[in-house]
N, C-alpha and C. Protein backbone atom coordinates (compact mmCIF):
# COMPACT_ATOMS: atom_id res chain seq x y z
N UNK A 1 2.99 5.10 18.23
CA UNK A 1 2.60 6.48 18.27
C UNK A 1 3.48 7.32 17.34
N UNK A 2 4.93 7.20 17.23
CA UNK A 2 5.50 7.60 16.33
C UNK A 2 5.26 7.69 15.10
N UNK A 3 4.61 6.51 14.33
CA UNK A 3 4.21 5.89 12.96
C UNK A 3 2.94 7.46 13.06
N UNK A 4 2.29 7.24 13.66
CA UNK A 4 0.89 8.08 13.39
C UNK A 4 1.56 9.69 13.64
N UNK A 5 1.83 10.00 14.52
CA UNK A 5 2.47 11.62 14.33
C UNK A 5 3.43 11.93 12.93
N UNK A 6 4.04 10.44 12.90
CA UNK A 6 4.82 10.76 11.28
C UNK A 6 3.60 11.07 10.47
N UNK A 7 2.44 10.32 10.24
CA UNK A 7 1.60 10.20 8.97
C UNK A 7 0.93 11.52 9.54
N UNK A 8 0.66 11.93 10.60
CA UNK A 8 -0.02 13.14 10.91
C UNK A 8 0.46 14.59 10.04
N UNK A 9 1.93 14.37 10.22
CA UNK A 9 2.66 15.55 9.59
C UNK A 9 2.57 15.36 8.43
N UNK A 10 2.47 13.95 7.33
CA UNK A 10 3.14 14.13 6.30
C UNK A 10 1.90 14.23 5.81
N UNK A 11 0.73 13.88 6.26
CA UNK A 11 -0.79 14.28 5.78
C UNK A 11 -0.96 15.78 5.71
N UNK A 12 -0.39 16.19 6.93
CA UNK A 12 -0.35 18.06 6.77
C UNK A 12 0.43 18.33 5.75
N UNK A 13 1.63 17.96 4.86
CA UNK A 13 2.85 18.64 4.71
C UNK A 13 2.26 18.40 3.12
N UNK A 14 1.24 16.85 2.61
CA UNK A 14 1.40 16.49 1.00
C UNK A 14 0.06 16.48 1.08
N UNK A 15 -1.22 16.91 1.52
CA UNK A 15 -2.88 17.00 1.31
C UNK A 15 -3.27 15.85 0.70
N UNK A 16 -2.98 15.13 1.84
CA UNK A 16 -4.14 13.44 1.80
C UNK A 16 -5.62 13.90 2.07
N UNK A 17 -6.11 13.19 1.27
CA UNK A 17 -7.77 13.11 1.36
C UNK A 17 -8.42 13.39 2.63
N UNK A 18 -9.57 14.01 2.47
CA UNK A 18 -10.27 14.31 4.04
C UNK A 18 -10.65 12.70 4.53
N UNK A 19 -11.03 11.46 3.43
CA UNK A 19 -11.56 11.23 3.83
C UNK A 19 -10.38 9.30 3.94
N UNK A 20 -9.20 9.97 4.35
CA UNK A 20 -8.13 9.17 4.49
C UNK A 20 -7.14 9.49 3.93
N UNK A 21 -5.52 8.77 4.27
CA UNK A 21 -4.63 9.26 4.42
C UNK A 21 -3.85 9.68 2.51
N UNK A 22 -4.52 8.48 2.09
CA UNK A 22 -4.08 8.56 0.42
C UNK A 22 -4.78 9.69 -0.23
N UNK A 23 -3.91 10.13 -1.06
CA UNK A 23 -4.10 10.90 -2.14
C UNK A 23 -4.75 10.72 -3.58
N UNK A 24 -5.41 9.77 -3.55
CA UNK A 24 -6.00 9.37 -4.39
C UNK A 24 -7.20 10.08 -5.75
N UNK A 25 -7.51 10.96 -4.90
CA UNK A 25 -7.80 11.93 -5.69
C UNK A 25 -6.86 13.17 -6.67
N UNK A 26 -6.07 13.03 -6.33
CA UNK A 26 -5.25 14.42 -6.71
C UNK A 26 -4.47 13.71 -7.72
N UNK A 27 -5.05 14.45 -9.30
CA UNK A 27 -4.20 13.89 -10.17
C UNK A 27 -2.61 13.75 -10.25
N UNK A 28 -2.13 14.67 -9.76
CA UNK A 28 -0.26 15.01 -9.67
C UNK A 28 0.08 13.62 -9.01
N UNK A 29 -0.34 13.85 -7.87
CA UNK A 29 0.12 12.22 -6.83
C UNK A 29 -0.43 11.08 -7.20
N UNK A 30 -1.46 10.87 -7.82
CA UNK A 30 -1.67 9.63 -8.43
C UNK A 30 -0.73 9.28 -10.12
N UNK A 31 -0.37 10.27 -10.42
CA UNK A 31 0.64 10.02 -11.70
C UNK A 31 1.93 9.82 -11.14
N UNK A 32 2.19 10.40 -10.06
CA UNK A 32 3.94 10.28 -9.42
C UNK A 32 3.52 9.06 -8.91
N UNK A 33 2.52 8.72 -8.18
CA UNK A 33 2.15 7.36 -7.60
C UNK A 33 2.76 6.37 -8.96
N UNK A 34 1.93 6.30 -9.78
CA UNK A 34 2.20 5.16 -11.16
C UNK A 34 3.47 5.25 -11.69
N UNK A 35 4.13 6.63 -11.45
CA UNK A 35 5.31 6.31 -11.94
C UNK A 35 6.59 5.49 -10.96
N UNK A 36 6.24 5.69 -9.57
CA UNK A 36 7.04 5.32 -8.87
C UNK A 36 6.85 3.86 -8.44
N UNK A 37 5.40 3.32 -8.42
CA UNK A 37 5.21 1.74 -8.71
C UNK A 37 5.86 1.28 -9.85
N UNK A 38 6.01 1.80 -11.11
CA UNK A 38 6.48 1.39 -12.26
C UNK A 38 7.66 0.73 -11.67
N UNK A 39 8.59 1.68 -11.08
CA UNK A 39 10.25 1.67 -11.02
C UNK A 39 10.21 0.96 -9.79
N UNK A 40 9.48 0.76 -9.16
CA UNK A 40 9.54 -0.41 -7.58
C UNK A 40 8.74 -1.37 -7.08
N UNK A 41 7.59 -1.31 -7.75
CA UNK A 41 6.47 -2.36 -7.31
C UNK A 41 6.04 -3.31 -8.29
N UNK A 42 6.30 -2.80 -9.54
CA UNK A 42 5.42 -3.72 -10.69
C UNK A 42 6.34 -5.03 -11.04
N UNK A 43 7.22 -4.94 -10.06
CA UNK A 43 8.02 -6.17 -10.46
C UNK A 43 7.61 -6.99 -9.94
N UNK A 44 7.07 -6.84 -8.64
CA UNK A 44 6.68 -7.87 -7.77
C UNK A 44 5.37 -8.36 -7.75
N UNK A 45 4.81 -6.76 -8.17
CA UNK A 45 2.69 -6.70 -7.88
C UNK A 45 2.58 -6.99 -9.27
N UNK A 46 3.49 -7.05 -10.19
CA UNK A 46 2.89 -7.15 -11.70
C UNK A 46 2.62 -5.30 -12.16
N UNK A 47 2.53 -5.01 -13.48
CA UNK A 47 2.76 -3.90 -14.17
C UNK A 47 1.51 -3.73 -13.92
N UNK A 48 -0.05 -4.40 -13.85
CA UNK A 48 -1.20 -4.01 -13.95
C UNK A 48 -1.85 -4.03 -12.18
N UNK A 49 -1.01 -4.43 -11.31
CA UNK A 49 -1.83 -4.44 -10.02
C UNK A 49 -1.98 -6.17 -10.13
N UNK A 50 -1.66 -6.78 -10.70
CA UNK A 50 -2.58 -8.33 -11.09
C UNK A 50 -1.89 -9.22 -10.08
N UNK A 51 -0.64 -8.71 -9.14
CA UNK A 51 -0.02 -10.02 -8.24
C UNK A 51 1.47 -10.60 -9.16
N UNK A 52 2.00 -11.37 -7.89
CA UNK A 52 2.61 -11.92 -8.51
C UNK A 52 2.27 -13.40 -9.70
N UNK A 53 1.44 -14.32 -8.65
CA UNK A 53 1.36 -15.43 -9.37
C UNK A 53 -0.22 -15.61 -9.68
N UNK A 54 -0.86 -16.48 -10.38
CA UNK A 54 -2.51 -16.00 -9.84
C UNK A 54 -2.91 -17.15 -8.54
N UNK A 55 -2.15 -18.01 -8.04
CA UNK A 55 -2.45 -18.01 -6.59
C UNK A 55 -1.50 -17.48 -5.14
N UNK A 56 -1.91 -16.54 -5.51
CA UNK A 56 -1.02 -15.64 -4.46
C UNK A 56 -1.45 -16.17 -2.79
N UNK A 57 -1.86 -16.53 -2.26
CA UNK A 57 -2.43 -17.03 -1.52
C UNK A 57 -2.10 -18.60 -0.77
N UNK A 58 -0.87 -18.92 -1.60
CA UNK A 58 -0.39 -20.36 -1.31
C UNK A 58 1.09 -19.94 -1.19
N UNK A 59 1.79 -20.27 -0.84
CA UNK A 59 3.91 -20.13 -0.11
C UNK A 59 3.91 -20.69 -1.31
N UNK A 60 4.91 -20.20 -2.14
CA UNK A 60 5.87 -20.78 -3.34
C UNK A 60 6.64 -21.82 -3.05
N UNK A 61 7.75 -21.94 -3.69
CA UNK A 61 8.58 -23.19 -3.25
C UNK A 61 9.59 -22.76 -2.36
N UNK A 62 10.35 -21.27 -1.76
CA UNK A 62 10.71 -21.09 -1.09
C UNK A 62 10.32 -20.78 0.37
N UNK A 63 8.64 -20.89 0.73
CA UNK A 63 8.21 -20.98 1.58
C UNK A 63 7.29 -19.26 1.71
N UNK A 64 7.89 -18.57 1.14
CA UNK A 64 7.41 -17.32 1.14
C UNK A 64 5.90 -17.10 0.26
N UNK A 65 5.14 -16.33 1.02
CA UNK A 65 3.79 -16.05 0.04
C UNK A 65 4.45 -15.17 -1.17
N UNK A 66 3.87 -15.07 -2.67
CA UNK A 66 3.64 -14.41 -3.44
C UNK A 66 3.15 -12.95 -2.96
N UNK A 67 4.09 -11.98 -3.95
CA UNK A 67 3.40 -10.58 -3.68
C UNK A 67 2.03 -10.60 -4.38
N UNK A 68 1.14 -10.57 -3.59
CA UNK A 68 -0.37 -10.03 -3.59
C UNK A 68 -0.94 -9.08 -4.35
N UNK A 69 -1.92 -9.08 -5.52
CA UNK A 69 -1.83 -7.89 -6.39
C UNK A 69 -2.93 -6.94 -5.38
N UNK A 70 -2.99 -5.68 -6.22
CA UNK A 70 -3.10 -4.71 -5.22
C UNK A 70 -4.64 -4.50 -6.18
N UNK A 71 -4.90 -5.19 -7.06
CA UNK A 71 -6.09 -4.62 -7.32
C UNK A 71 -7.47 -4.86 -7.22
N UNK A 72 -8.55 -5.10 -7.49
CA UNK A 72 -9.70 -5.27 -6.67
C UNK A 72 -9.99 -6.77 -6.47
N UNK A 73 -9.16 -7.79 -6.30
CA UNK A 73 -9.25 -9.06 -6.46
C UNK A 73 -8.02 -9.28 -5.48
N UNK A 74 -7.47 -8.45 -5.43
CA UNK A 74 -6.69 -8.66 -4.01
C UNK A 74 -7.25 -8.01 -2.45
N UNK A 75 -6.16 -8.24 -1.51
CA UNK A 75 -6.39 -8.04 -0.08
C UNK A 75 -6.23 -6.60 0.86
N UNK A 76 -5.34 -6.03 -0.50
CA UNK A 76 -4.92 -4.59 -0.29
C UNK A 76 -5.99 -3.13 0.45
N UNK A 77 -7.22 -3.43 -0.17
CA UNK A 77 -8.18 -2.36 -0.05
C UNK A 77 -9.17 -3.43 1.28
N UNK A 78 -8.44 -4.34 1.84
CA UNK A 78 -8.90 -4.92 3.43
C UNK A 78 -8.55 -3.45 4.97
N UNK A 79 -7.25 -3.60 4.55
CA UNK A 79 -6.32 -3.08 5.53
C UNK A 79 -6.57 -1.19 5.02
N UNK A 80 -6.52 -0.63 6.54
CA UNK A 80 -6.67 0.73 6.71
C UNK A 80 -4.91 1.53 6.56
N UNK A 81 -5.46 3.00 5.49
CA UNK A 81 -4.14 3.61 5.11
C UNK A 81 -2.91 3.18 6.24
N UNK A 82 -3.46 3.74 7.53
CA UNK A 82 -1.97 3.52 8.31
C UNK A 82 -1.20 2.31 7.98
N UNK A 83 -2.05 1.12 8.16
CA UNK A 83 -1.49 0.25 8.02
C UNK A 83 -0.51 -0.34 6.59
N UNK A 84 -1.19 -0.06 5.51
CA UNK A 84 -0.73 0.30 4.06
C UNK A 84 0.59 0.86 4.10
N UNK A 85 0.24 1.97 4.69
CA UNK A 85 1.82 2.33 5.03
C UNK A 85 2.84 2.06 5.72
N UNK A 86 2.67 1.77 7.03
CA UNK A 86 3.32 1.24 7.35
C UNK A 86 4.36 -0.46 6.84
N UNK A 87 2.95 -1.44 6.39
CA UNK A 87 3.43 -2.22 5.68
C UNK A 87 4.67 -1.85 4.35
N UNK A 88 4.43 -0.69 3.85
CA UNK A 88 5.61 -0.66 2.44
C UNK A 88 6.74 0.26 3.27
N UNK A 89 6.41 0.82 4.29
CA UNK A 89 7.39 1.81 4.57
C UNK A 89 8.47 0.59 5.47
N UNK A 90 8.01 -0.21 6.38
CA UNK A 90 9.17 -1.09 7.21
C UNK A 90 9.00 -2.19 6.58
N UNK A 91 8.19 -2.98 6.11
CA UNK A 91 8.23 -4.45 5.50
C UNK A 91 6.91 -5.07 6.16
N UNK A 92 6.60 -6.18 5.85
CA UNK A 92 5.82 -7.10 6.33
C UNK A 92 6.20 -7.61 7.51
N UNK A 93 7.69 -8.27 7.52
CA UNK A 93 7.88 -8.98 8.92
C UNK A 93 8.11 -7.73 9.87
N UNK A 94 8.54 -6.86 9.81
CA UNK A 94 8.98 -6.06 11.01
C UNK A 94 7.93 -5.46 11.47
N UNK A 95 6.36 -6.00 10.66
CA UNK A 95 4.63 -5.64 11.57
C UNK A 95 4.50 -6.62 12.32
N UNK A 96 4.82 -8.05 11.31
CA UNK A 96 4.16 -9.02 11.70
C UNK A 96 5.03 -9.67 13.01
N UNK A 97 6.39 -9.68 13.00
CA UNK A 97 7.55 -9.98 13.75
C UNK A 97 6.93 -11.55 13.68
N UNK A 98 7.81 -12.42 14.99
CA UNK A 98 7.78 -14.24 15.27
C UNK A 98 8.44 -14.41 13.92
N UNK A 99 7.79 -15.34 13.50
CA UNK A 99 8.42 -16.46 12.50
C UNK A 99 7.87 -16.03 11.41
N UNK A 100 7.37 -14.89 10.59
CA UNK A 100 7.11 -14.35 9.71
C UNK A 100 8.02 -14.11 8.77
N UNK A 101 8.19 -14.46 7.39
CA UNK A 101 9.10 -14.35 6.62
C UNK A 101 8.65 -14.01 4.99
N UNK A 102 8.81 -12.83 4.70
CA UNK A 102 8.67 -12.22 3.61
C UNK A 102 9.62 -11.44 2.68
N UNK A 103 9.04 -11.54 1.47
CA UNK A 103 10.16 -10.66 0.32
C UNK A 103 9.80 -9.29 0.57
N UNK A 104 8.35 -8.32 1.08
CA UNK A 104 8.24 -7.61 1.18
C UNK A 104 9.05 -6.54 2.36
N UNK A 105 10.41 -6.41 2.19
CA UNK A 105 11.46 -6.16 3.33
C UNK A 105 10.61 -4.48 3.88
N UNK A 106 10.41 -3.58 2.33
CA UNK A 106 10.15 -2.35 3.07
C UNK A 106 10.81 -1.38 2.35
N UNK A 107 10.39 -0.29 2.22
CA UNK A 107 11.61 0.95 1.79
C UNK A 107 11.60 2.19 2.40
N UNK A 108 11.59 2.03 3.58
CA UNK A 108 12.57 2.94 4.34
C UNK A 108 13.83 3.51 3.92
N UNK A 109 13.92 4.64 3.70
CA UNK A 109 15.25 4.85 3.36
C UNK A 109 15.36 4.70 1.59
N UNK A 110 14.64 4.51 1.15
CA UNK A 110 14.46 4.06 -0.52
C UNK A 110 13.31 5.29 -1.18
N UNK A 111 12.29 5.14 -0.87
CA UNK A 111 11.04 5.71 -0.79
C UNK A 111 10.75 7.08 0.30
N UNK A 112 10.75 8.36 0.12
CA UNK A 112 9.96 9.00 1.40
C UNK A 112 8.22 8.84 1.45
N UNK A 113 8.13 9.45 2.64
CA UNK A 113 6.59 9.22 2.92
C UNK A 113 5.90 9.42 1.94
N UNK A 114 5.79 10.91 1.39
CA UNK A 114 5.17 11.42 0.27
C UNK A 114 5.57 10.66 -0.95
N UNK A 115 6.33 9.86 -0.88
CA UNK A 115 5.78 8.91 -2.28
C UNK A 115 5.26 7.77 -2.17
N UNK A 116 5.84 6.99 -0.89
CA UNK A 116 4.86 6.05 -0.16
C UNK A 116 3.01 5.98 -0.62
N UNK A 117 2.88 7.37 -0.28
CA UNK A 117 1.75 7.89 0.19
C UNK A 117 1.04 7.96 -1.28
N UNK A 118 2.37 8.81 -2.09
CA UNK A 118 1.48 8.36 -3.75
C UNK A 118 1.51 7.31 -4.37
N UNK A 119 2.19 6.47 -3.94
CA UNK A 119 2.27 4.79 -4.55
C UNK A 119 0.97 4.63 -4.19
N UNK A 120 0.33 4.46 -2.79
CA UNK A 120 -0.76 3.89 -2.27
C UNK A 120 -2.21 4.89 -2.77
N UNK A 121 -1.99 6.02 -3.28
CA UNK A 121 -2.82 6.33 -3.52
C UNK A 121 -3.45 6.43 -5.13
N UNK A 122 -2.25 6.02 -5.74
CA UNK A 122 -2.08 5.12 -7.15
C UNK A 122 -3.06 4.16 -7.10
N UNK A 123 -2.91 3.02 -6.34
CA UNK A 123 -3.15 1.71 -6.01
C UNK A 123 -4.63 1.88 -6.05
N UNK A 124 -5.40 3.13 -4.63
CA UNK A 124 -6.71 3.15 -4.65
C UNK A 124 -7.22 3.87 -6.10
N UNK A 125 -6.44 4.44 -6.43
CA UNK A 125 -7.47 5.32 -7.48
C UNK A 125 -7.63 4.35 -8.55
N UNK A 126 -7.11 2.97 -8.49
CA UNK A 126 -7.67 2.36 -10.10
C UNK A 126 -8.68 0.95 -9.44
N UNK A 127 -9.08 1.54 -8.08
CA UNK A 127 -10.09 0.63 -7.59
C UNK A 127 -11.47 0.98 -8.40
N UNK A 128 -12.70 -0.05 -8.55
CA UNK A 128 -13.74 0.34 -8.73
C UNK A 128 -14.69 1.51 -7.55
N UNK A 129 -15.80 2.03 -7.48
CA UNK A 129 -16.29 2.84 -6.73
C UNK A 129 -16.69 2.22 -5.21
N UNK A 130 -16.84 0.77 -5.58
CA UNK A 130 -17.39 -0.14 -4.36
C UNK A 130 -16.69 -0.37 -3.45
N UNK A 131 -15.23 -0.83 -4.59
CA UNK A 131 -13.88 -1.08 -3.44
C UNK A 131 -13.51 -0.13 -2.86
N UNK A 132 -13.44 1.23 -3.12
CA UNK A 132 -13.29 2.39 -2.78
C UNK A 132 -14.08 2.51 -1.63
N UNK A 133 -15.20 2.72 -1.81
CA UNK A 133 -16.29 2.84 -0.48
C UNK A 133 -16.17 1.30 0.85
N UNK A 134 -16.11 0.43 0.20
CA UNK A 134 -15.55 -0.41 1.71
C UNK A 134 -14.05 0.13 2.24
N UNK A 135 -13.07 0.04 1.15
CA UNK A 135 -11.58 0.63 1.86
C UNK A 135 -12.12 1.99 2.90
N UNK A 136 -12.66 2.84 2.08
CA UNK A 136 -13.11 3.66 3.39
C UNK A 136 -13.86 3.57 4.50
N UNK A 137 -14.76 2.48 4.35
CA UNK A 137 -15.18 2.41 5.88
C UNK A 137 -14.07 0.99 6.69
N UNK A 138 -13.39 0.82 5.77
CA UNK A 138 -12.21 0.14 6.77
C UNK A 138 -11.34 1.30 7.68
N UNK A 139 -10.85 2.66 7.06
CA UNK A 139 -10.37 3.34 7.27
C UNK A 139 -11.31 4.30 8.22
N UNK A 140 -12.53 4.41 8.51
CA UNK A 140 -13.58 4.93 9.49
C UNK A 140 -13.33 3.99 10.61
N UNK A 141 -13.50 2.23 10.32
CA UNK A 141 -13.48 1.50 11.83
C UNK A 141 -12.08 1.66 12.29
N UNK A 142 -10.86 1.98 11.69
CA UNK A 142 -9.74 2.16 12.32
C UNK A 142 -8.91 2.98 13.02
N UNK A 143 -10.47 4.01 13.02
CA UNK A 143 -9.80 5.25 13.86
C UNK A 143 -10.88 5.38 15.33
C-alpha cells in the first residue's frame, strides 16, 4: 500500500498520463527519460533498448538471467506501470524474494521517482502503437 500512495503522489506531483502512470507523452520527460537511461540503463539494456545478449531468456554463465531489452521484442510492455516501477525502484529480487537472484539490484536512493517515472516513460514512448495499446490494457486489468 505504501508503493501505490507513493506513485499516487508522485503521479499528482510530475503529470503521468491519464491513461497510466508513465509519462510518455510529454516531450520534457521523455528526453530527461533518454537522458537518464543513457547514464544508467544502456549499459545493461543496451544503448538502443535491444537487451543485454540476444538470448536474454537463458542464465549466463553466472547463473543470472541477462538484462532484458525493453523494446518491443522484449517482456517489458507485459507488466503494468506499478509494477515497472517498482521493479527499477527496489530491484528484481526484493519483488521476487526466495531464491531469486539478479543484477537488477534497484535504485533507490540513486534515481527519484520522477525520474524513475521518466526512464519508464522513455522506454514506452519508442514502443510501436500496438505495443502501446496492449501495455495499456495490461495497465486497465491491473487496477
Amino acid at each position: 500500500m505504501r508503493a501505490l500512495t507513493l506513485i499516487c503522489a508522485v503521479t499528482l506531483a510530475h503529470g503521468a498520463q491519464a491513461d497510466g502512470l508513465l509519462p510518455w507523452q510529454d516531450p520534457a520527460a521523455v528526453a530527461r527519460g533518454a537522458k537518464i537511461y543513457a547514464g544508467y540503463c544502456a549499459a545493461c539494456h543496451g544503448e538502443n533498448l535491444e537487451g543485454q545478449v540476444p538470448d536474454w531468456r537463458s542464465p549466463g554463465e553466472d547463473g543470472l538471467l541477462p538484462a532484458p531489452p525493453h523494446d518491443a521484442t522484449g517482456h517489458t510492455w507485459h507488466h503494468a506501470d506499478l509494477l515497472l516501477f517498482r521493479i527499477t525502484k527496489y530491484g528484481t529480487e526484493a519483488l521476487v524474494g526466495g531464491s531469486y537472484r539478479s543484477n537488477m539490484a534497484g535504485f533507490d536512493g540513486v534515481l527519484s521517482d520522477a525520474e524513475i517515472l521518466a526512464v519508464l516513460g522513455y522506454i514506452k514512448s519508442t514502443w510501436p502503437d500496438r505495443i502501446r495499446a496492449a501495455h495499456d490494457r495490461v495497465n486497465a486489468a491491473a487496477q
